[in-house]
PDB file of N, CA and C in Angstrom:
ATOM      1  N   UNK A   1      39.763  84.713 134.721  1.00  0.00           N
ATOM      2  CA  UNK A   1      41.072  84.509 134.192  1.00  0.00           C
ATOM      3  C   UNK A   1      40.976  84.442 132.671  1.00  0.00           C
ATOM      4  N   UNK A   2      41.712  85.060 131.909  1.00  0.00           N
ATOM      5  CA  UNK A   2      41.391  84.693 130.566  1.00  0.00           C
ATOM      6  C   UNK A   2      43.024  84.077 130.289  1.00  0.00           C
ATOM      7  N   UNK A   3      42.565  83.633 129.245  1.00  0.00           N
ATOM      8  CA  UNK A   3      43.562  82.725 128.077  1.00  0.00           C
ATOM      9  C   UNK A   3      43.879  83.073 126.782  1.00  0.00           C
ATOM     10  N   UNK A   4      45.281  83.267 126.959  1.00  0.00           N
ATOM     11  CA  UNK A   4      45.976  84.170 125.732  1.00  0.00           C
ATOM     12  C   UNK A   4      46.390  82.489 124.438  1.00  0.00           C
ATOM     13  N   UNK A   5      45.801  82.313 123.592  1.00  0.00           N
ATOM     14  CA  UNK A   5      46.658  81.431 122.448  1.00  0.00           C
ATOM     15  C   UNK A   5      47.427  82.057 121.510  1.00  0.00           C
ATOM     16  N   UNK A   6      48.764  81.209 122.353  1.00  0.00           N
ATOM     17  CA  UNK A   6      49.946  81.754 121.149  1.00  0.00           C
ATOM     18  C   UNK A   6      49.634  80.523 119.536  1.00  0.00           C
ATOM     19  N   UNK A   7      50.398  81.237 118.472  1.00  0.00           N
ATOM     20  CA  UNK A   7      50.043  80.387 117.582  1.00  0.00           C
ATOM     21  C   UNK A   7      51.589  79.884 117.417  1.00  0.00           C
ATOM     22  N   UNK A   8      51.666  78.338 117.453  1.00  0.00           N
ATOM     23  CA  UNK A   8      53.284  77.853 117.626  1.00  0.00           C
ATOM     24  C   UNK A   8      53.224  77.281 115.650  1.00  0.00           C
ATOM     25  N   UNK A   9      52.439  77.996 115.319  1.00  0.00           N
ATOM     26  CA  UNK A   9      52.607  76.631 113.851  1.00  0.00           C
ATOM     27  C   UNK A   9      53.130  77.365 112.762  1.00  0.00           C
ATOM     28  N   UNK A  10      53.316  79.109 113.207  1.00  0.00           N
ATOM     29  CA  UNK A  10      53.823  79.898 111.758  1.00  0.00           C
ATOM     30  C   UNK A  10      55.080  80.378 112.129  1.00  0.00           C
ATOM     31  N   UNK A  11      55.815  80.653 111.859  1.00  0.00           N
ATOM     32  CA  UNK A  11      57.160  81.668 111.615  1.00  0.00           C
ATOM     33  C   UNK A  11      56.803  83.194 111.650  1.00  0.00           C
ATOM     34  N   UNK A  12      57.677  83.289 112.714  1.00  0.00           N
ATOM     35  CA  UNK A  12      57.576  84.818 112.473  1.00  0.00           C
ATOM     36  C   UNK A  12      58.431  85.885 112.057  1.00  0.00           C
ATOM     37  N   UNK A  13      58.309  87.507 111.989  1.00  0.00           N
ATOM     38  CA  UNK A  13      59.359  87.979 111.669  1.00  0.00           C
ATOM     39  C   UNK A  13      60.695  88.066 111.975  1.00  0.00           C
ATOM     40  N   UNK A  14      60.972  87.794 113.490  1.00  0.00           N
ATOM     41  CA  UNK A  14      62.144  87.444 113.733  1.00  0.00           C
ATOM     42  C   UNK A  14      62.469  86.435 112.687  1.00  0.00           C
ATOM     43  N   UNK A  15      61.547  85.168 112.508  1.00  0.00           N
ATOM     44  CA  UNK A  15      62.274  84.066 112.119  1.00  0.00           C
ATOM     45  C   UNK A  15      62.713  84.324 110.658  1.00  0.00           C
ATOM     46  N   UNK A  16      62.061  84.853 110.002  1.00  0.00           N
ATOM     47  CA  UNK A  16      61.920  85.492 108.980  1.00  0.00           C
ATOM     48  C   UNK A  16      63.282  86.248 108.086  1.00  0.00           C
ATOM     49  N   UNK A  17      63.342  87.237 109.131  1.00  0.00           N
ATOM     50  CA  UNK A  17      64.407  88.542 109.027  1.00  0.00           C
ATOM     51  C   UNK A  17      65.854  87.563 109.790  1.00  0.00           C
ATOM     52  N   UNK A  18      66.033  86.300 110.645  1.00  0.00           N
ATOM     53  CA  UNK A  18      67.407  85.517 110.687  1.00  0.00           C
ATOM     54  C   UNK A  18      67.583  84.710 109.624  1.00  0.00           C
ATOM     55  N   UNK A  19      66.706  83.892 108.608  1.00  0.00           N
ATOM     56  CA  UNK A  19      66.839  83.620 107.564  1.00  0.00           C
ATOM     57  C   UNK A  19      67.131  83.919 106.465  1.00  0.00           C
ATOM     58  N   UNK A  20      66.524  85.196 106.425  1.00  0.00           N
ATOM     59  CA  UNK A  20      66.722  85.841 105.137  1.00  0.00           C
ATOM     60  C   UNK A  20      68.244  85.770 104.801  1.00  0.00           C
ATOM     61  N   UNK A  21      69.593  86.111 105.251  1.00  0.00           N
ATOM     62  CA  UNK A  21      70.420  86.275 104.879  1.00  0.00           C
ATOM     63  C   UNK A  21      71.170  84.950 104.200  1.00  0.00           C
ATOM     64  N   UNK A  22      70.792  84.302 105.036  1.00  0.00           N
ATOM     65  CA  UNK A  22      71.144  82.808 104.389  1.00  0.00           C
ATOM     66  C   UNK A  22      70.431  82.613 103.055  1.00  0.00           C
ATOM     67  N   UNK A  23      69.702  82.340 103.022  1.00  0.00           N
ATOM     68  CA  UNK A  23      68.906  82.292 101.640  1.00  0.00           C
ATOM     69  C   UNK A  23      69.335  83.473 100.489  1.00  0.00           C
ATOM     70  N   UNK A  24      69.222  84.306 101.180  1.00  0.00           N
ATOM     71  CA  UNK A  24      69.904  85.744  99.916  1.00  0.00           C
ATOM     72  C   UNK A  24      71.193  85.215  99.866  1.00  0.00           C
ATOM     73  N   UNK A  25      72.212  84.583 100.553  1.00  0.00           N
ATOM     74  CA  UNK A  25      73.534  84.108  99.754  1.00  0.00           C
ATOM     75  C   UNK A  25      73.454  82.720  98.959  1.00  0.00           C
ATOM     76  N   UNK A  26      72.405  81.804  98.728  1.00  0.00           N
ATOM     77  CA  UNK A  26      72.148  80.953  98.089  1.00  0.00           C
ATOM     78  C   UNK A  26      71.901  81.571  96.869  1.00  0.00           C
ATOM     79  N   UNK A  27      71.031  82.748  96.451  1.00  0.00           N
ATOM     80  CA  UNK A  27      70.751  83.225  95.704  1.00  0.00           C
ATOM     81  C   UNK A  27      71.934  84.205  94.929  1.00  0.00           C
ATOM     82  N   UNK A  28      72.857  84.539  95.469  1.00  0.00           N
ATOM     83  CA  UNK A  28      73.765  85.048  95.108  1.00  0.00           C
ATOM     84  C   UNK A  28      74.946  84.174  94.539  1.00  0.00           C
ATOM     85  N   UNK A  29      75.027  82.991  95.146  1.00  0.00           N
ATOM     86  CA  UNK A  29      76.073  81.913  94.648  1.00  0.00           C
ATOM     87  C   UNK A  29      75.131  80.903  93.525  1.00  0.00           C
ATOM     88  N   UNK A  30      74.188  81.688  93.187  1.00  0.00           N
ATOM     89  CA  UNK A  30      73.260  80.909  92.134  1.00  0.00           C
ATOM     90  C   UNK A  30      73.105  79.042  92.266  1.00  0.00           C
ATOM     91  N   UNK A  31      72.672  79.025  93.344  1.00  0.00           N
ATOM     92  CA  UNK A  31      72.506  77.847  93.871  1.00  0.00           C
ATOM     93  C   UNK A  31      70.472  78.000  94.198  1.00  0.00           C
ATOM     94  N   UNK A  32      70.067  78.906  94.429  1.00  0.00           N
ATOM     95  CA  UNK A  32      68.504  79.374  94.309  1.00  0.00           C
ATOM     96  C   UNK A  32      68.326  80.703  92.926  1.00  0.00           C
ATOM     97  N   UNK A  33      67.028  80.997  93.199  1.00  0.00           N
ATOM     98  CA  UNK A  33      67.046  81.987  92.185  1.00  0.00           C
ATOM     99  C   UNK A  33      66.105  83.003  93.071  1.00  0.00           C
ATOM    100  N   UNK A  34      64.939  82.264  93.920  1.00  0.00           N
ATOM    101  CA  UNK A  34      64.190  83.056  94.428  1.00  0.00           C
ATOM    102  C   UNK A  34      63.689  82.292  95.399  1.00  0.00           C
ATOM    103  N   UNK A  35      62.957  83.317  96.408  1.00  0.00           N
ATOM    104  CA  UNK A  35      62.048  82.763  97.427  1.00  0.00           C
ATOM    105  C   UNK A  35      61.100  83.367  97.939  1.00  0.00           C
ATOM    106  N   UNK A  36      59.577  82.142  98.659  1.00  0.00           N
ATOM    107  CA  UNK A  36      58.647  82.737  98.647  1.00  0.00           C
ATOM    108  C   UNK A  36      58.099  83.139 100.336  1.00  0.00           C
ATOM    109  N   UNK A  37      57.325  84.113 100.793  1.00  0.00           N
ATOM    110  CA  UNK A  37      56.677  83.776 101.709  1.00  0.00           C
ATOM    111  C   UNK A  37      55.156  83.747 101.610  1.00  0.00           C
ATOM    112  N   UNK A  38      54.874  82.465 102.052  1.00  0.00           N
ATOM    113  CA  UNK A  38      53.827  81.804 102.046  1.00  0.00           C
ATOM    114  C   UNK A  38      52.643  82.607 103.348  1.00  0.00           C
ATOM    115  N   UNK A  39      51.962  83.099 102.833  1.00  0.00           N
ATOM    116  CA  UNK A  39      51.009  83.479 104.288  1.00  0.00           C
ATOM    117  C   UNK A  39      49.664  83.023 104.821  1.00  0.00           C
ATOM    118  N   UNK A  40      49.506  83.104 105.809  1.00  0.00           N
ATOM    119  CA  UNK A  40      48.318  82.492 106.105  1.00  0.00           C
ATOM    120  C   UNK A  40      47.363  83.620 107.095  1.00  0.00           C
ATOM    121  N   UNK A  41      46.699  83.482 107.454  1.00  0.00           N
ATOM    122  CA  UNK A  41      45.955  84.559 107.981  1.00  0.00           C
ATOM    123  C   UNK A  41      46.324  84.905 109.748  1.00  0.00           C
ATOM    124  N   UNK A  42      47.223  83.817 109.995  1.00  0.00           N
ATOM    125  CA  UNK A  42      48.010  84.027 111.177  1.00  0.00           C
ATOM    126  C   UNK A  42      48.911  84.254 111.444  1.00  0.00           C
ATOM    127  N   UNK A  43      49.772  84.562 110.161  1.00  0.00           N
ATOM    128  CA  UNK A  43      50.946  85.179 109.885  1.00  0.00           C
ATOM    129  C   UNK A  43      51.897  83.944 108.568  1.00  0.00           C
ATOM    130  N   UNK A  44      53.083  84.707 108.568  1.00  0.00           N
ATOM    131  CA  UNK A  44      53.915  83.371 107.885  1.00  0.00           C
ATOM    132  C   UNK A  44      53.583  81.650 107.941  1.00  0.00           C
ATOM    133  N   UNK A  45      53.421  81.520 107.300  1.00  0.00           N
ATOM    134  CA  UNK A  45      53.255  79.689 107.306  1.00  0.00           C
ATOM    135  C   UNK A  45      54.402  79.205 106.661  1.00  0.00           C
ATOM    136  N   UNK A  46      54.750  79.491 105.947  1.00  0.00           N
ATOM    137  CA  UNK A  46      55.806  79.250 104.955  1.00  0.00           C
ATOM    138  C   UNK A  46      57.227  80.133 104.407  1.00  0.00           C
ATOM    139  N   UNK A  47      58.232  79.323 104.361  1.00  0.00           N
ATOM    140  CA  UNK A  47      59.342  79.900 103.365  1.00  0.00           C
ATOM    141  C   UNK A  47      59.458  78.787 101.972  1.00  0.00           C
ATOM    142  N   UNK A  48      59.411  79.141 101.238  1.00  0.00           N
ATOM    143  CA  UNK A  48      59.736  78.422  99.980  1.00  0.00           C
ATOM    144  C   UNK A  48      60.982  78.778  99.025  1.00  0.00           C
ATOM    145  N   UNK A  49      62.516  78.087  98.689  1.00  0.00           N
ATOM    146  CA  UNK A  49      63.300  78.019  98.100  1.00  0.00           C
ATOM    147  C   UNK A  49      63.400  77.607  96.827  1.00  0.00           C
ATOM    148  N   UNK A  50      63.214  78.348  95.752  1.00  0.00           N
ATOM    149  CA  UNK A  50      63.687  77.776  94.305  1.00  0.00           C
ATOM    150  C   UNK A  50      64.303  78.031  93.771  1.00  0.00           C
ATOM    151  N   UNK A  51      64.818  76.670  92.630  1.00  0.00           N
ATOM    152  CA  UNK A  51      65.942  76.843  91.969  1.00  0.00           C
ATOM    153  C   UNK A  51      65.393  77.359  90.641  1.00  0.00           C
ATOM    154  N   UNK A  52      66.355  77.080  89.229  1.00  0.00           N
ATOM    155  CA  UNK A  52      65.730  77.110  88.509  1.00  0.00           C
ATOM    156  C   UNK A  52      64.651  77.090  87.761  1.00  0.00           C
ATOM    157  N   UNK A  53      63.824  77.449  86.966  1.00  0.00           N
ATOM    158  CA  UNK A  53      62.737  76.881  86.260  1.00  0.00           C
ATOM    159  C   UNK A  53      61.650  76.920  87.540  1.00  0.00           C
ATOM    160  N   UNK A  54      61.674  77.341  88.717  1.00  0.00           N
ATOM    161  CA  UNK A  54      60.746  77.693  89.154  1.00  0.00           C
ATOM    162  C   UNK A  54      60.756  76.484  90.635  1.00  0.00           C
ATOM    163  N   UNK A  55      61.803  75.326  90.481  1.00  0.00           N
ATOM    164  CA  UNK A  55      61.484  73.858  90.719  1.00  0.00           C
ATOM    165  C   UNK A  55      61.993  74.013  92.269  1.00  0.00           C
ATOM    166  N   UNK A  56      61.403  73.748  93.547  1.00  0.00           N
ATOM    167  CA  UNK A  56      61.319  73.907  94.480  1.00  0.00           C
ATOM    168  C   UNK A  56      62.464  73.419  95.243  1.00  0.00           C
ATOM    169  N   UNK A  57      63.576  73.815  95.761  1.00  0.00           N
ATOM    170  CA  UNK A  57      64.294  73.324  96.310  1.00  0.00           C
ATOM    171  C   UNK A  57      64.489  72.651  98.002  1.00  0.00           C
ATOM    172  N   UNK A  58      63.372  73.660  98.634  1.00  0.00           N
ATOM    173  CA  UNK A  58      63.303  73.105  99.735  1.00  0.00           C
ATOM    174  C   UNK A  58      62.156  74.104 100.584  1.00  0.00           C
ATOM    175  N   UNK A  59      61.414  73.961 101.253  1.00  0.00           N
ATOM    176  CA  UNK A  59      60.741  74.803 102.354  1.00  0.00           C
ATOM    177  C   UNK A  59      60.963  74.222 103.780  1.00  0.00           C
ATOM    178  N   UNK A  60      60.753  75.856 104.627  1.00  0.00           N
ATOM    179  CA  UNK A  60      61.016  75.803 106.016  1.00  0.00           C
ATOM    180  C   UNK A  60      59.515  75.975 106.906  1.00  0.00           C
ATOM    181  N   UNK A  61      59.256  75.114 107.737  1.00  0.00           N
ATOM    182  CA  UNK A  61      57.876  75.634 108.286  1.00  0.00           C
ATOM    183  C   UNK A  61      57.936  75.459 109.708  1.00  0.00           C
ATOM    184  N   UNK A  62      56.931  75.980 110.655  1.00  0.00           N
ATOM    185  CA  UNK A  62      57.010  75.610 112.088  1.00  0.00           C
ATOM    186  C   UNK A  62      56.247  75.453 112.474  1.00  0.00           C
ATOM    187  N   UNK A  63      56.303  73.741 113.038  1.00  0.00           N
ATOM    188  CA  UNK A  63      55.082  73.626 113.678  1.00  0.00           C
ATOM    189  C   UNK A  63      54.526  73.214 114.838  1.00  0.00           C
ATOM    190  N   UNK A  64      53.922  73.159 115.861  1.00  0.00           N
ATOM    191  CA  UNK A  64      53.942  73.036 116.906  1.00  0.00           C
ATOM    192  C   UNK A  64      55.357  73.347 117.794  1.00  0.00           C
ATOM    193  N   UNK A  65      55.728  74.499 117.581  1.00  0.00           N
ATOM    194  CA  UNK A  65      56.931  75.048 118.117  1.00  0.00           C
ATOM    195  C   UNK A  65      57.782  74.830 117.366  1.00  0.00           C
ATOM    196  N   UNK A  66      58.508  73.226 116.455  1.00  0.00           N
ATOM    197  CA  UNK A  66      59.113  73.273 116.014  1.00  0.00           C
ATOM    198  C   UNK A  66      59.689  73.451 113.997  1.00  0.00           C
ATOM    199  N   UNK A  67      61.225  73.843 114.329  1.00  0.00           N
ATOM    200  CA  UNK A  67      61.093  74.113 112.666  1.00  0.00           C
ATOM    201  C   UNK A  67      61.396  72.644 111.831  1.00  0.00           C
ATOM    202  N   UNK A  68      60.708  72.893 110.895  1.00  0.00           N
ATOM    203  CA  UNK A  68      61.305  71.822 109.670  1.00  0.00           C
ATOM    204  C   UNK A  68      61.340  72.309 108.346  1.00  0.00           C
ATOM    205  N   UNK A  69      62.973  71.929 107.922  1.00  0.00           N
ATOM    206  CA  UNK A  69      62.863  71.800 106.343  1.00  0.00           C
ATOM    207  C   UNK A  69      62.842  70.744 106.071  1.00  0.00           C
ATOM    208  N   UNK A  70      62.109  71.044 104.915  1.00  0.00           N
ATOM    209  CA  UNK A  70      61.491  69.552 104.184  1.00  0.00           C
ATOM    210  C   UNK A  70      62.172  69.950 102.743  1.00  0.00           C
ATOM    211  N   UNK A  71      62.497  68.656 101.459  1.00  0.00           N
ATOM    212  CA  UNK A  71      63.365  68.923 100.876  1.00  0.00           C
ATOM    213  C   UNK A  71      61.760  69.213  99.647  1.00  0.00           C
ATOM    214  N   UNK A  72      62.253  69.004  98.397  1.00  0.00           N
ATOM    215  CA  UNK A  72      61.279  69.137  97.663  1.00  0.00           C
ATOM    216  C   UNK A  72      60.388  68.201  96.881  1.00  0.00           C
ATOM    217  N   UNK A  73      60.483  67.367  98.014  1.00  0.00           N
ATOM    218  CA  UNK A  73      59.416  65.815  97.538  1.00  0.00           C
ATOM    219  C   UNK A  73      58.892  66.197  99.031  1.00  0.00           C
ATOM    220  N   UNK A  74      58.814  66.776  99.938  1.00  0.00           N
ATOM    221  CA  UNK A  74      58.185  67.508 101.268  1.00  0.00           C
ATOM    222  C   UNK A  74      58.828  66.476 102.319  1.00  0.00           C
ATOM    223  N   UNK A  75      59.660  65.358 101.995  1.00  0.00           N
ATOM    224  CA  UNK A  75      60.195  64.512 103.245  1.00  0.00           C
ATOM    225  C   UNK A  75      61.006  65.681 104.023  1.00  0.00           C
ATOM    226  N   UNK A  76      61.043  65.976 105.283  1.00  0.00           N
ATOM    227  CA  UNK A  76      61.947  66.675 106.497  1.00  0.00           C
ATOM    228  C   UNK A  76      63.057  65.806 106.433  1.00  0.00           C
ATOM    229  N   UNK A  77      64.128  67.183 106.230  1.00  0.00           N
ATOM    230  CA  UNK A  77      65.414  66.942 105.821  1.00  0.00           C
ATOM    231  C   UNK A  77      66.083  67.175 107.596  1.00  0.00           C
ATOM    232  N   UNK A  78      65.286  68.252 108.579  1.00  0.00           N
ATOM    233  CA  UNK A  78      65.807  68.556 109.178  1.00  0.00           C
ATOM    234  C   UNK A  78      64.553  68.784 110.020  1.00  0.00           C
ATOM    235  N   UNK A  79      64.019  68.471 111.686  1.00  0.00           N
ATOM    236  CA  UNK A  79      62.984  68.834 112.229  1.00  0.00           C
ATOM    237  C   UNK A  79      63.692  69.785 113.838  1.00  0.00           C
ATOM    238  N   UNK A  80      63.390  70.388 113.949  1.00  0.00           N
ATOM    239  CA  UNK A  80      64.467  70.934 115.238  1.00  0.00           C
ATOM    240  C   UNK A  80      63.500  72.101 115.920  1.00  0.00           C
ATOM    241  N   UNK A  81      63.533  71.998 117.349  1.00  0.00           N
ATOM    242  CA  UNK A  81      63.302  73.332 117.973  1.00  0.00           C
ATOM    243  C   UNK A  81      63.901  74.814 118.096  1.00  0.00           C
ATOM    244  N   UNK A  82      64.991  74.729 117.840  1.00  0.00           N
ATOM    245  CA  UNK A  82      66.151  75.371 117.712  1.00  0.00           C
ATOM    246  C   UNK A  82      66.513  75.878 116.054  1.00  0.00           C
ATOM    247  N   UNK A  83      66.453  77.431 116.175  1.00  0.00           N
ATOM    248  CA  UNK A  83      66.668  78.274 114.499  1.00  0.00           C
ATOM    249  C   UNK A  83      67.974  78.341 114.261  1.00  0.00           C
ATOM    250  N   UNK A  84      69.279  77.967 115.645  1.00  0.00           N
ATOM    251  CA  UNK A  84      70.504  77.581 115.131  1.00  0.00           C
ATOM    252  C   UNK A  84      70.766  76.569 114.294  1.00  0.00           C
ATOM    253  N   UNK A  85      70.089  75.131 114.212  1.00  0.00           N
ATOM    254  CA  UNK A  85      69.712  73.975 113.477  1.00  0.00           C
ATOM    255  C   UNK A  85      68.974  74.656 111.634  1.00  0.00           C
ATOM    256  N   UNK A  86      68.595  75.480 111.622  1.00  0.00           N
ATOM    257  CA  UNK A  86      67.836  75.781 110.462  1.00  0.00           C
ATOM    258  C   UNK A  86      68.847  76.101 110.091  1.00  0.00           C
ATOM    259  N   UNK A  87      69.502  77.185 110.609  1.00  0.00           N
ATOM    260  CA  UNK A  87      70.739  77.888 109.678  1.00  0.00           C
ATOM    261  C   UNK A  87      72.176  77.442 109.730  1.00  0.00           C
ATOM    262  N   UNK A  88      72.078  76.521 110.839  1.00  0.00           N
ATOM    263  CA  UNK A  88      73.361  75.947 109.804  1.00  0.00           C
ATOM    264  C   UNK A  88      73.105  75.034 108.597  1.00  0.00           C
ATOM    265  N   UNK A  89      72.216  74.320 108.529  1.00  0.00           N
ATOM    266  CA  UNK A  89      71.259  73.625 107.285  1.00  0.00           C
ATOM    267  C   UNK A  89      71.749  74.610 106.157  1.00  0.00           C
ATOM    268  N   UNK A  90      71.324  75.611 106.215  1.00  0.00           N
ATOM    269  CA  UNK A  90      71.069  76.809 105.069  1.00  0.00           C
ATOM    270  C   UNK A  90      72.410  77.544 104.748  1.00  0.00           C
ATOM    271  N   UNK A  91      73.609  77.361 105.511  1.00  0.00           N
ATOM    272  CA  UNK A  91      74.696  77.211 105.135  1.00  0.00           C
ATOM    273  C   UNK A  91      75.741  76.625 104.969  1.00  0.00           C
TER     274      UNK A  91
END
């Protein structure tokens, strides 16, 4: 019998490509300026939100199945299994 390990701790492109739009209208109502994806060798680890001057407004990560944004002192603003919970956050 073999054993497949899923990896529950990164984001993936789905998660990725449902976010994006939210974040691109933050950036458009100049409320962000830019954002990063963070990678790791197992795929996405990270989304990163900044405002001005470079200064971090918030990141999204997933881990053990679930997502969290954390604000930009890294306290979780929001921890949820569910990517409907992320994006209404993000709008």
């Amino acid at each position: 019998m073999s054993v497949i390990a899923l990896n529950v701790s990164c984001l993936s492109a789905a998660d990725v490509a449902a976010v994006r739009p939210h974040i691109m209208s933050l950036i458009r109502r100049g409320i962000a300026e830019r954002w990063d994806l963070d990678m790791s060798l197992d795929g996405y680890a990270a989304i990163t939100v900044q405002g001005s001057g470079g200064r971090v407004l918030f990141a999204i990560t997933k881990q053990h199945g679930a997502y969290c944004v954390a604000n930009a002192a890294g306290r979780p603003v929001l921890e949820s299994r569910r990517l409907s919970d992320v994006l209404a956050v993000l709008s």
